[in-house]
C-alpha atoms as a PDB file:
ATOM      1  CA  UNK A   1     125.248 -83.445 108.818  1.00  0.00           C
ATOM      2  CA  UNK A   2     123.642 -83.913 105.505  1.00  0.00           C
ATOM      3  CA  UNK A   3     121.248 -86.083 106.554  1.00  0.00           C
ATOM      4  CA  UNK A   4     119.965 -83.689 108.897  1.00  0.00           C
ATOM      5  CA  UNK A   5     120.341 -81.274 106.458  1.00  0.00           C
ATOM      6  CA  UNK A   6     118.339 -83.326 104.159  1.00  0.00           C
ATOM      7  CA  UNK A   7     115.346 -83.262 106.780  1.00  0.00           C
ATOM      8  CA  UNK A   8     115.148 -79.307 107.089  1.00  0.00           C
ATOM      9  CA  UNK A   9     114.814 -78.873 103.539  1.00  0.00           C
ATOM     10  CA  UNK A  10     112.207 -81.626 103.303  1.00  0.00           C
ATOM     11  CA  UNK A  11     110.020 -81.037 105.869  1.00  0.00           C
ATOM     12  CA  UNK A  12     109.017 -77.411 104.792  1.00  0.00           C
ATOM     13  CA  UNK A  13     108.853 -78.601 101.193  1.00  0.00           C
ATOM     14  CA  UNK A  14     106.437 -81.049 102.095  1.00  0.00           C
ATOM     15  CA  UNK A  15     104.912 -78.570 104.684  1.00  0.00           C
ATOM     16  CA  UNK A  16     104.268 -76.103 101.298  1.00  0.00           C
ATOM     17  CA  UNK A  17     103.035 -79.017  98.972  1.00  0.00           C
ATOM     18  CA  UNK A  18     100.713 -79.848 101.128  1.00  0.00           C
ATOM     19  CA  UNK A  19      99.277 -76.134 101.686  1.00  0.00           C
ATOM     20  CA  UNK A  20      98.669 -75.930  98.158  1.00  0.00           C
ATOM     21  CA  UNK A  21      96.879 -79.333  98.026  1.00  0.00           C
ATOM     22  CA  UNK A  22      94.699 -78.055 100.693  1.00  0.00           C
ATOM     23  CA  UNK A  23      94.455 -74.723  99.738  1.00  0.00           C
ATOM     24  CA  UNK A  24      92.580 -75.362  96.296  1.00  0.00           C
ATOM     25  CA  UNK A  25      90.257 -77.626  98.121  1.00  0.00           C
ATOM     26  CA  UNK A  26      88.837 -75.505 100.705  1.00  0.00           C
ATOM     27  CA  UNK A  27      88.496 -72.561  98.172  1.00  0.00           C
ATOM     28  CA  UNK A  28      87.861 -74.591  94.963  1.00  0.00           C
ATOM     29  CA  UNK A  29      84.374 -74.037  94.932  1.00  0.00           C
ATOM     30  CA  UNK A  30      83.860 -69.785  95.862  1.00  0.00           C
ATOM     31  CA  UNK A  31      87.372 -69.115  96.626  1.00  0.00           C
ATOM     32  CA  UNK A  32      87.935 -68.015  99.792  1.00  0.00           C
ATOM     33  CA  UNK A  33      84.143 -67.215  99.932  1.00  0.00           C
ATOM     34  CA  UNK A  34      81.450 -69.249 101.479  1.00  0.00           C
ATOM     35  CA  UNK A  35      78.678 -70.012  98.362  1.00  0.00           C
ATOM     36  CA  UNK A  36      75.886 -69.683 100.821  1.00  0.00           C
ATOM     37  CA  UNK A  37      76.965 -66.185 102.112  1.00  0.00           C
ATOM     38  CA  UNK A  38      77.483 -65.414  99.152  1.00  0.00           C
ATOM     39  CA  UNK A  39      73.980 -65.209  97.978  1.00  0.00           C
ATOM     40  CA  UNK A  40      72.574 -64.038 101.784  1.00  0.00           C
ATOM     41  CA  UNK A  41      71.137 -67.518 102.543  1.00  0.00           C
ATOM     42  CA  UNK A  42      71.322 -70.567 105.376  1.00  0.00           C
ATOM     43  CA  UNK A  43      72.648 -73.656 104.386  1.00  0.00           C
ATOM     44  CA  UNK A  44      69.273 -75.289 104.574  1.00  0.00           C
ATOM     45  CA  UNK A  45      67.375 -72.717 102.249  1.00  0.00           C
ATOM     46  CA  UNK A  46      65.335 -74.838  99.668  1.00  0.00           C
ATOM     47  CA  UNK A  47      65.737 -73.895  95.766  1.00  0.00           C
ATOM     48  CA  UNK A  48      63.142 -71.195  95.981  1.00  0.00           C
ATOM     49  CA  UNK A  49      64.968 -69.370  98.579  1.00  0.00           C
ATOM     50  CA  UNK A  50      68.291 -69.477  96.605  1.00  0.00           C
ATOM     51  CA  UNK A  51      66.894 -68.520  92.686  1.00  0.00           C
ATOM     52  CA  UNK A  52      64.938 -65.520  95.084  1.00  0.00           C
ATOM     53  CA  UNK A  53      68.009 -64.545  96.879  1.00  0.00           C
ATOM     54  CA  UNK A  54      70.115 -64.594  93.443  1.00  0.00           C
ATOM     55  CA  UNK A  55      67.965 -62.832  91.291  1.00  0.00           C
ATOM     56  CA  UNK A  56      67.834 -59.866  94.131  1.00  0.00           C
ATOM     57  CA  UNK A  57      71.478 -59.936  94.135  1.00  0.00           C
ATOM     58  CA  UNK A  58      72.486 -60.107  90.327  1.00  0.00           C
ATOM     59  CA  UNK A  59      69.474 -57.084  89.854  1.00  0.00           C
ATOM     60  CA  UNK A  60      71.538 -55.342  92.739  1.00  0.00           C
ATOM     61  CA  UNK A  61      75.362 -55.774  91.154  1.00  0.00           C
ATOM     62  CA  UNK A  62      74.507 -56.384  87.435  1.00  0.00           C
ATOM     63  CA  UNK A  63      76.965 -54.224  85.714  1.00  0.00           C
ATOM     64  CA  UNK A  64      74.493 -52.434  83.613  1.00  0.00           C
ATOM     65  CA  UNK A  65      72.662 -51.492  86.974  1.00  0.00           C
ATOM     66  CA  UNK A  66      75.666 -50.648  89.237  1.00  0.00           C
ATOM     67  CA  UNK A  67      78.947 -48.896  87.415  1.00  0.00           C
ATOM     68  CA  UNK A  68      81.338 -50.037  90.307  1.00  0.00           C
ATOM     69  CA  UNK A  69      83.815 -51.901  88.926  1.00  0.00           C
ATOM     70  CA  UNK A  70      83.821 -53.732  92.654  1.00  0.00           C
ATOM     71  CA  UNK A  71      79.826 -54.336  92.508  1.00  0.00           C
ATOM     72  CA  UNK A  72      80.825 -56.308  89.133  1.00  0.00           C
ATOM     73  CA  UNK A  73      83.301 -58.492  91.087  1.00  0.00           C
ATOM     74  CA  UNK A  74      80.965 -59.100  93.332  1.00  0.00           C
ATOM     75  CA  UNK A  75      77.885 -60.209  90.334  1.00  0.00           C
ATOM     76  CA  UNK A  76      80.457 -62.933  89.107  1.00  0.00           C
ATOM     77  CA  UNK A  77      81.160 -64.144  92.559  1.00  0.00           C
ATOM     78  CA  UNK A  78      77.533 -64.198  93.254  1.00  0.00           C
ATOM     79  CA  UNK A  79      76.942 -65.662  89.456  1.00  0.00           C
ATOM     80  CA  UNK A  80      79.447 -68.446  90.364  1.00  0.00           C
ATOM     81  CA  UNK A  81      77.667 -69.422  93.427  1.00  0.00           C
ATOM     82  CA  UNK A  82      74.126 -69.661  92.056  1.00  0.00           C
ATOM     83  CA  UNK A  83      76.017 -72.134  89.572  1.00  0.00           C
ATOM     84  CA  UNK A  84      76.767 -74.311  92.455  1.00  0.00           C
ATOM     85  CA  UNK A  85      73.916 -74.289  94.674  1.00  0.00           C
ATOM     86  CA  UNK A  86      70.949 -74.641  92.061  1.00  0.00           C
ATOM     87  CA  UNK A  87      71.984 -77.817  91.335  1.00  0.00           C
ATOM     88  CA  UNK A  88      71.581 -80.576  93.467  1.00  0.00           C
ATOM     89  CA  UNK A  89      74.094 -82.644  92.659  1.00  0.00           C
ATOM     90  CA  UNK A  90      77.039 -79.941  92.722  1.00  0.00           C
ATOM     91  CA  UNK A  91      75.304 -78.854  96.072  1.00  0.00           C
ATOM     92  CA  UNK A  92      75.440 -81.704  97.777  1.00  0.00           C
ATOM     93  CA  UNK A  93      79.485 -81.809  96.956  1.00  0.00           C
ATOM     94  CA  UNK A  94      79.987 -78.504  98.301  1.00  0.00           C
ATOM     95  CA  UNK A  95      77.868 -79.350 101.421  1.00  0.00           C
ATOM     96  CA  UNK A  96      79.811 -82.491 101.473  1.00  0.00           C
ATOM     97  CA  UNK A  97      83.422 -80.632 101.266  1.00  0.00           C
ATOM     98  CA  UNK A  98      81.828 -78.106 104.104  1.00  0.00           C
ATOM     99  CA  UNK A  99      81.238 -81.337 106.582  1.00  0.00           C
ATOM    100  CA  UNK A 100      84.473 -82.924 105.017  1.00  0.00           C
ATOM    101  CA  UNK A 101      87.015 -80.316 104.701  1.00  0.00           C
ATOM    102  CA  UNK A 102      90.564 -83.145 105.404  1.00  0.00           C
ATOM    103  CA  UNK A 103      89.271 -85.329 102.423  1.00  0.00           C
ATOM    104  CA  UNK A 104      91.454 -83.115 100.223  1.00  0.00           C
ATOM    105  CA  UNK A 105      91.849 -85.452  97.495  1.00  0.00           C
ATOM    106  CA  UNK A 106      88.435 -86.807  97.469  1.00  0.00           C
ATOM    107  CA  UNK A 107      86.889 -83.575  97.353  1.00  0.00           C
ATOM    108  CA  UNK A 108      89.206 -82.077  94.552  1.00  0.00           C
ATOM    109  CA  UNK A 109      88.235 -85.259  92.327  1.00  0.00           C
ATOM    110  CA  UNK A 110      84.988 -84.702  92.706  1.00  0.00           C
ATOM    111  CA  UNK A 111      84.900 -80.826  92.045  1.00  0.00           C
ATOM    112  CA  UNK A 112      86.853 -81.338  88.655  1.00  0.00           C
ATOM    113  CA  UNK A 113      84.878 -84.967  87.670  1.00  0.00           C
ATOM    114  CA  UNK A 114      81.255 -82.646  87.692  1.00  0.00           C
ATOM    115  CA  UNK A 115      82.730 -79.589  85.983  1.00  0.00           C
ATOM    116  CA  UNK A 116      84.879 -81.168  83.408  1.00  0.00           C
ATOM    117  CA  UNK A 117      83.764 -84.913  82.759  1.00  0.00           C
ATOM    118  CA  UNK A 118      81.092 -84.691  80.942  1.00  0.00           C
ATOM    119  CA  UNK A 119      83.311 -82.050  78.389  1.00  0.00           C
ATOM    120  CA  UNK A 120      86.260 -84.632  78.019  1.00  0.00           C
ATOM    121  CA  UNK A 121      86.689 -87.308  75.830  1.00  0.00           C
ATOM    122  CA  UNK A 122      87.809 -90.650  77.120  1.00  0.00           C
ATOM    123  CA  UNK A 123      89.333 -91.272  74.205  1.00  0.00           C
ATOM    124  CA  UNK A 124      91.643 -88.398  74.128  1.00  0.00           C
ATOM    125  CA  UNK A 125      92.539 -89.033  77.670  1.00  0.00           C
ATOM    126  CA  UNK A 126      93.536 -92.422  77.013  1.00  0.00           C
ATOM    127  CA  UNK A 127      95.744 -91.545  74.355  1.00  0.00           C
ATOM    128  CA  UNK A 128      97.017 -88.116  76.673  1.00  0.00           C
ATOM    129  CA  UNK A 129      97.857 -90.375  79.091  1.00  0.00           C
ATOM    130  CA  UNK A 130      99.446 -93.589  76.874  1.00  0.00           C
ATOM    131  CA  UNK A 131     101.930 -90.673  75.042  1.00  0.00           C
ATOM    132  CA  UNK A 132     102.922 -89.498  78.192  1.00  0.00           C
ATOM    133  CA  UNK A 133     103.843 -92.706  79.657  1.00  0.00           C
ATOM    134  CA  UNK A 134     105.144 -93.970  76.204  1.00  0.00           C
ATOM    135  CA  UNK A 135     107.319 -90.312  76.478  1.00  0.00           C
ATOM    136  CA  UNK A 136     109.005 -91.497  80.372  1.00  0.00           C
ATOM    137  CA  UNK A 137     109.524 -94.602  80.001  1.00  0.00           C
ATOM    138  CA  UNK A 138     111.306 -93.845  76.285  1.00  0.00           C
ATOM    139  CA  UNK A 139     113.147 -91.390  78.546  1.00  0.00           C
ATOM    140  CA  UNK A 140     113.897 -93.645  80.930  1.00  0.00           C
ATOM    141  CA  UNK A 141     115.393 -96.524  78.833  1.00  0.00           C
ATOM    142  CA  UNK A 142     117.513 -93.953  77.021  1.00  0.00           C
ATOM    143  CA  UNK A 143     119.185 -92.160  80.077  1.00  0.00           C
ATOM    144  CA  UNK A 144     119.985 -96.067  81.189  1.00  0.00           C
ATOM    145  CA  UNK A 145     121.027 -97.106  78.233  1.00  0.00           C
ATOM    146  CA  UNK A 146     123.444 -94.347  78.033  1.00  0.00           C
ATOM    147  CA  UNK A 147     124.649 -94.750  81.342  1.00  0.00           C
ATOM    148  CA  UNK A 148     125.736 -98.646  80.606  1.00  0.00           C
ATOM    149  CA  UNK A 149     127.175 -97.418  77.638  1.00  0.00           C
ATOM    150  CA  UNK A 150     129.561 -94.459  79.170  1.00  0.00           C
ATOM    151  CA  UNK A 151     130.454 -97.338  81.760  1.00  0.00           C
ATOM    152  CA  UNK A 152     131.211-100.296  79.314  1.00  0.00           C
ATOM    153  CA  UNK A 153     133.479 -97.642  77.255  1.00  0.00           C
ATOM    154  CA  UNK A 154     135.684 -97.338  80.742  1.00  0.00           C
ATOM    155  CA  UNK A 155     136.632-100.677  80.730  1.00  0.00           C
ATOM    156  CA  UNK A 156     140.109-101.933  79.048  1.00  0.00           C
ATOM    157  CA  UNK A 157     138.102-104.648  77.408  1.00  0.00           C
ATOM    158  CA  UNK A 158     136.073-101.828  75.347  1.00  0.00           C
ATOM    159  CA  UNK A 159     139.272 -99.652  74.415  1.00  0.00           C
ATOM    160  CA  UNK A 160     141.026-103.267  73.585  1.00  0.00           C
ATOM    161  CA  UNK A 161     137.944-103.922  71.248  1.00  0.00           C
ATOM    162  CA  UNK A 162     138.282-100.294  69.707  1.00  0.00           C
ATOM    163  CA  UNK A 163     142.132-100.280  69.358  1.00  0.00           C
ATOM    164  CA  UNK A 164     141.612-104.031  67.289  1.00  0.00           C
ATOM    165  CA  UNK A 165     139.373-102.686  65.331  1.00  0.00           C
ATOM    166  CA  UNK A 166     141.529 -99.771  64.349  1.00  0.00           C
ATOM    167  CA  UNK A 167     143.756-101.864  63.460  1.00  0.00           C
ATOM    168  CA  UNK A 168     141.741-103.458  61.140  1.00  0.00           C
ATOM    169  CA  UNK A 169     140.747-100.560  59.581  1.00  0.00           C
ATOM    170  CA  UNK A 170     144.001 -99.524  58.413  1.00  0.00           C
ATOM    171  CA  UNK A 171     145.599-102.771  58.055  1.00  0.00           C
ATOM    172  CA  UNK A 172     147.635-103.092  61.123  1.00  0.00           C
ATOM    173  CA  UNK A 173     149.266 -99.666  60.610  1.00  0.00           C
ATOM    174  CA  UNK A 174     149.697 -97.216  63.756  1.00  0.00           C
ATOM    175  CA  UNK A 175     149.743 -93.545  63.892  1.00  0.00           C
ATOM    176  CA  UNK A 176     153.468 -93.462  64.764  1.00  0.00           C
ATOM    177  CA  UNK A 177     152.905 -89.738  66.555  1.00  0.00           C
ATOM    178  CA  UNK A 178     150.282 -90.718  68.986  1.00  0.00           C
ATOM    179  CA  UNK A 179     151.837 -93.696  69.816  1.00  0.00           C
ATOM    180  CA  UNK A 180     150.407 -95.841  72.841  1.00  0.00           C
ATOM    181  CA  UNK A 181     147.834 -93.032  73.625  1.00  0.00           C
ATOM    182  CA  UNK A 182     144.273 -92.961  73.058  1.00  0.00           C
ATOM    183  CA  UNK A 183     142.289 -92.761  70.004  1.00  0.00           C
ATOM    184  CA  UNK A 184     141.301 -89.950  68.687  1.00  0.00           C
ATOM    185  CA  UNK A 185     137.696 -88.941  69.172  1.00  0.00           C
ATOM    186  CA  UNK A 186     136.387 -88.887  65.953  1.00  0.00           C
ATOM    187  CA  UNK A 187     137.971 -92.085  64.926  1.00  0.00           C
ATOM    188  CA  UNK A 188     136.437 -93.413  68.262  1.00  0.00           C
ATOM    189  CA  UNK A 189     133.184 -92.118  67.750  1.00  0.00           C
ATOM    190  CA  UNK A 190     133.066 -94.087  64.354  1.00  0.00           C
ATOM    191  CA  UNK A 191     134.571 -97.300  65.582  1.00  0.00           C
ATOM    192  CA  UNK A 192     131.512 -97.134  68.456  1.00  0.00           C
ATOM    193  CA  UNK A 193     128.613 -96.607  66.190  1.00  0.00           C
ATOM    194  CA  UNK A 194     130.583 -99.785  64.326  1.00  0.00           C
ATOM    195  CA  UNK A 195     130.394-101.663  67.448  1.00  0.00           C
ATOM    196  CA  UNK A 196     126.907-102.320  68.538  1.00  0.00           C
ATOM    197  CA  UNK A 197     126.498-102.695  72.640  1.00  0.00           C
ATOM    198  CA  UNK A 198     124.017-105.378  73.728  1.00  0.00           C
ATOM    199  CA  UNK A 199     124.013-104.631  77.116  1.00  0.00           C
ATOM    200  CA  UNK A 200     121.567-107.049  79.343  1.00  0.00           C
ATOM    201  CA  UNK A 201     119.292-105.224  81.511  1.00  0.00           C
ATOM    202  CA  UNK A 202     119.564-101.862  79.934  1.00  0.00           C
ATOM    203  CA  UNK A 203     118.818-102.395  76.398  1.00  0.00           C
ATOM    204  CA  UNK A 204     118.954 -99.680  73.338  1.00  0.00           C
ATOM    205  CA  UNK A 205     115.379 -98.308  73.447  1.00  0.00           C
ATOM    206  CA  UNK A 206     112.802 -99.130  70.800  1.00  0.00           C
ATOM    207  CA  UNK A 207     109.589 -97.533  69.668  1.00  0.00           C
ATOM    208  CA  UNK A 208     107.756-101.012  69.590  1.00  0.00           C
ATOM    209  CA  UNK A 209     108.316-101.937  73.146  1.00  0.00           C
ATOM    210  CA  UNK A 210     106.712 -98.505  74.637  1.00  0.00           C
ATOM    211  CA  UNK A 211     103.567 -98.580  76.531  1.00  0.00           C
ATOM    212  CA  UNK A 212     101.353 -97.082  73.578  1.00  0.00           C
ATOM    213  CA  UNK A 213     102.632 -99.152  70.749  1.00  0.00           C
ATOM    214  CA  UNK A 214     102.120-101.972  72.920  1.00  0.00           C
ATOM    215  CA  UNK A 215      98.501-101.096  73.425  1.00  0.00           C
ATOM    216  CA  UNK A 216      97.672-100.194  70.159  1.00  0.00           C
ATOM    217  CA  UNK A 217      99.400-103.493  68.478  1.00  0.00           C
ATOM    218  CA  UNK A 218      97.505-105.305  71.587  1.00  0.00           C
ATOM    219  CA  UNK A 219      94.741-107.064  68.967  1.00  0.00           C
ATOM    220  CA  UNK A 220      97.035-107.795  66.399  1.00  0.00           C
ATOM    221  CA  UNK A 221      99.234-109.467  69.412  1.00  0.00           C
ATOM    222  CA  UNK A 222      96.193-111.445  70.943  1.00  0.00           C
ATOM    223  CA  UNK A 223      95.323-112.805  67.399  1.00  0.00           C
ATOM    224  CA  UNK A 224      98.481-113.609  66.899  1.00  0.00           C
ATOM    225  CA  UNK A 225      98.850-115.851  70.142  1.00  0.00           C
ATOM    226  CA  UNK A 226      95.856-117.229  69.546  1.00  0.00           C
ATOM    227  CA  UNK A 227      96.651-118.769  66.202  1.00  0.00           C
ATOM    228  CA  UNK A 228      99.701-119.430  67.315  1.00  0.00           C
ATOM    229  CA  UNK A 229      98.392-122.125  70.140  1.00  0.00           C
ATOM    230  CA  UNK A 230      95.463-123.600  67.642  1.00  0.00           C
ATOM    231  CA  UNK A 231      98.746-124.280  65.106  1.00  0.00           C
ATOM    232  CA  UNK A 232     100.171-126.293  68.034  1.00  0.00           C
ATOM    233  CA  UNK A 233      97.319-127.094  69.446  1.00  0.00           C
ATOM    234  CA  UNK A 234      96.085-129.208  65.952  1.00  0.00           C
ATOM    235  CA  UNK A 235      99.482-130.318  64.834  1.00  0.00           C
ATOM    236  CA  UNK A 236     100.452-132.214  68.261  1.00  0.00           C
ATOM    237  CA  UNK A 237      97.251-132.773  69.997  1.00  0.00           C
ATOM    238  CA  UNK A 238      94.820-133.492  66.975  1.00  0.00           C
ATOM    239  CA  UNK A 239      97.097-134.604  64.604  1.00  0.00           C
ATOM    240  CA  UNK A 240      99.522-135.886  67.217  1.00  0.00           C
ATOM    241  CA  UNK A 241     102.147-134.966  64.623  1.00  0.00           C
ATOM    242  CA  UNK A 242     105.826-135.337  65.492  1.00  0.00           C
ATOM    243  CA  UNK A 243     107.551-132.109  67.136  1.00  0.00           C
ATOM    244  CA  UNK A 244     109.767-130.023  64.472  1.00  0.00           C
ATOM    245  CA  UNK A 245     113.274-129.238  65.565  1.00  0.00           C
ATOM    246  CA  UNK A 246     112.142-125.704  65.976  1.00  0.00           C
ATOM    247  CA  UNK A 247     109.605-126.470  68.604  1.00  0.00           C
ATOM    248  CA  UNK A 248     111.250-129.203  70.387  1.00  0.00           C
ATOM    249  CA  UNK A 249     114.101-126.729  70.872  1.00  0.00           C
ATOM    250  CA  UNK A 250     111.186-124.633  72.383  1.00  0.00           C
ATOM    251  CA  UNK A 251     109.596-127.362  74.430  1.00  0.00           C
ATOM    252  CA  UNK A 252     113.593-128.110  75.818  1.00  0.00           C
ATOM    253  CA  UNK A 253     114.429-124.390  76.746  1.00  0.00           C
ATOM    254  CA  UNK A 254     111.183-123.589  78.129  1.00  0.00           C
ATOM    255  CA  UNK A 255     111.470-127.033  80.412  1.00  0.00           C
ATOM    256  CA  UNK A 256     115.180-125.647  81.429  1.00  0.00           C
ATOM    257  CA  UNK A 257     114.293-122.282  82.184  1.00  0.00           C
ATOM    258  CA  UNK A 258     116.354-120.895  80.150  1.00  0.00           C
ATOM    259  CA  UNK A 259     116.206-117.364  78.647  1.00  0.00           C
ATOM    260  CA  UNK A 260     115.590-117.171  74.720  1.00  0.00           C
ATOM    261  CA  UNK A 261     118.987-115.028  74.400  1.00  0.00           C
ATOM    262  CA  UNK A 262     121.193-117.629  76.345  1.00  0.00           C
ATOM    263  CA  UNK A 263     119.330-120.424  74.499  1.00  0.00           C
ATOM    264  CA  UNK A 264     120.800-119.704  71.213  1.00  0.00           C
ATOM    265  CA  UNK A 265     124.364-119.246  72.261  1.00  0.00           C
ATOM    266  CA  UNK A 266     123.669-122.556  73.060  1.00  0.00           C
ATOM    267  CA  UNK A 267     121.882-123.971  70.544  1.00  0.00           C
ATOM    268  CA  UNK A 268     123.688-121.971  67.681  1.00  0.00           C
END
């Protein structure tokens, strides 16, 4: 039953997404309007035909000419489509989304790439875009994290950990009123900022492992690297030095396949 229920409310939400994809597309260019009617010409009138035909119409409507506040809708309208059709290239779009009304997408791109490229910086858009993803996937690591948090402080291991360390804290002595029960919440709110969680797979966010400081520390990464492997490369290959302890260890763990984290339980 909620499966199916599931399905009814999906299929007219997608039904209404998709009408107001489409809708802009059809209509992005003169609304619900057709550009050529608009201006009282065929679709295959030249650019004589159309600067004649709009000049005889913005003369007719201009709003110094003609007081009716409908006649002045009707200049911008008419205004708008001159815009479109006197240029070639924005023309042969809106012919092309005339012949091509299903490629919504396409279409839409295009519309919004020829009225607002050439204003927008690719700069800004790159950064636009690297804070938002930077902003989810901080989001993302955080709403995790807290999630394997809430569950680890479930477990009788946790509240074994947190009743030790009260314990400690006030040198083995017991509130005698609260007995066996649970801690109280400030005391246990103190006790788990005291107890760091390292929980694999759904680590404590941190700003220098998001998308944009990634990207932006990119050069300083790639240099790094890079001297990194000439160091090696001179010491054991050139040189034909003796491997350190360090880099042995390296050479060993990468060999094994063993994750840097495990390694130096291991090792250490």
């Amino acid at each position: 039953m909620e499966a199916s229920a599931s399905i009814r409310w999906c299929v007219p939400t997608l039904l209404l997404l998709l009408f107001l994809l489409i809708q802009p597309s059809i209509s992005i260019y003169c609304d619900e309007d057709d550009c050529y009617d608009l201006l009282g010409v065929s679709q295959n009138a030249n650019a004589s035909e159309i600067k004649k035909a709009y000049y005889k119409l913005s003369l007719k409507h201009h709003p110094d000419k003609n007081p009716d506040p409908e006649s002045k809708k009707k200049f911008v309208k008419i205004a708008n489509a001159y815009e479109i059709l006197k240029d070639e290239a924005t023309r042969e779009q809106y012919d092309y989304a005339i012949a091509h009304p299903e490629e919504v997408f396409y279409n839409t791109a295009r519309y919004y790439h020829a009225y607002y490229g050439h204003k927008t910086d690719t700069r800004a858009v790159l950064v636009g875009l690297l804070l938002v993803l930077s902003g989810f996937q901080y989001l993302n690591q955080w709403t995790r994290y807290k999630q394997a948090v809430d569950m680890v402080k479930k477990t009788p291991a946790y509240k074994n950990k947190l009743k030790a360390m009260e314990l400690e804290r006030t040198g083995g002595v017991t509130n005698k009123k609260k007995g066996n029960k649970q801690i109280n919440k400030k005391m246990e709110e103190e006790l788990s900022e005291e107890l760091e969680l390292q929980i694999k797979g759904a680590e404590k966010p941190s700003v220098w492992e998001l998308i944009g400081v990634r990207f932006i520390l990119l050069p300083y990464t790639l240099g790094k690297l890079l001297l990194w492997y000439g160091c090696w490369f001179w010491r054991y290959q050139v040189k034909q030095a003796p491997y350190s302890w360090e880099d042995a260890s390296y050479l060993t763990r990468r060999s094994l396949g063993v994750p840097s984290d495990s390694w130096r339980h291991v090792v250490w």
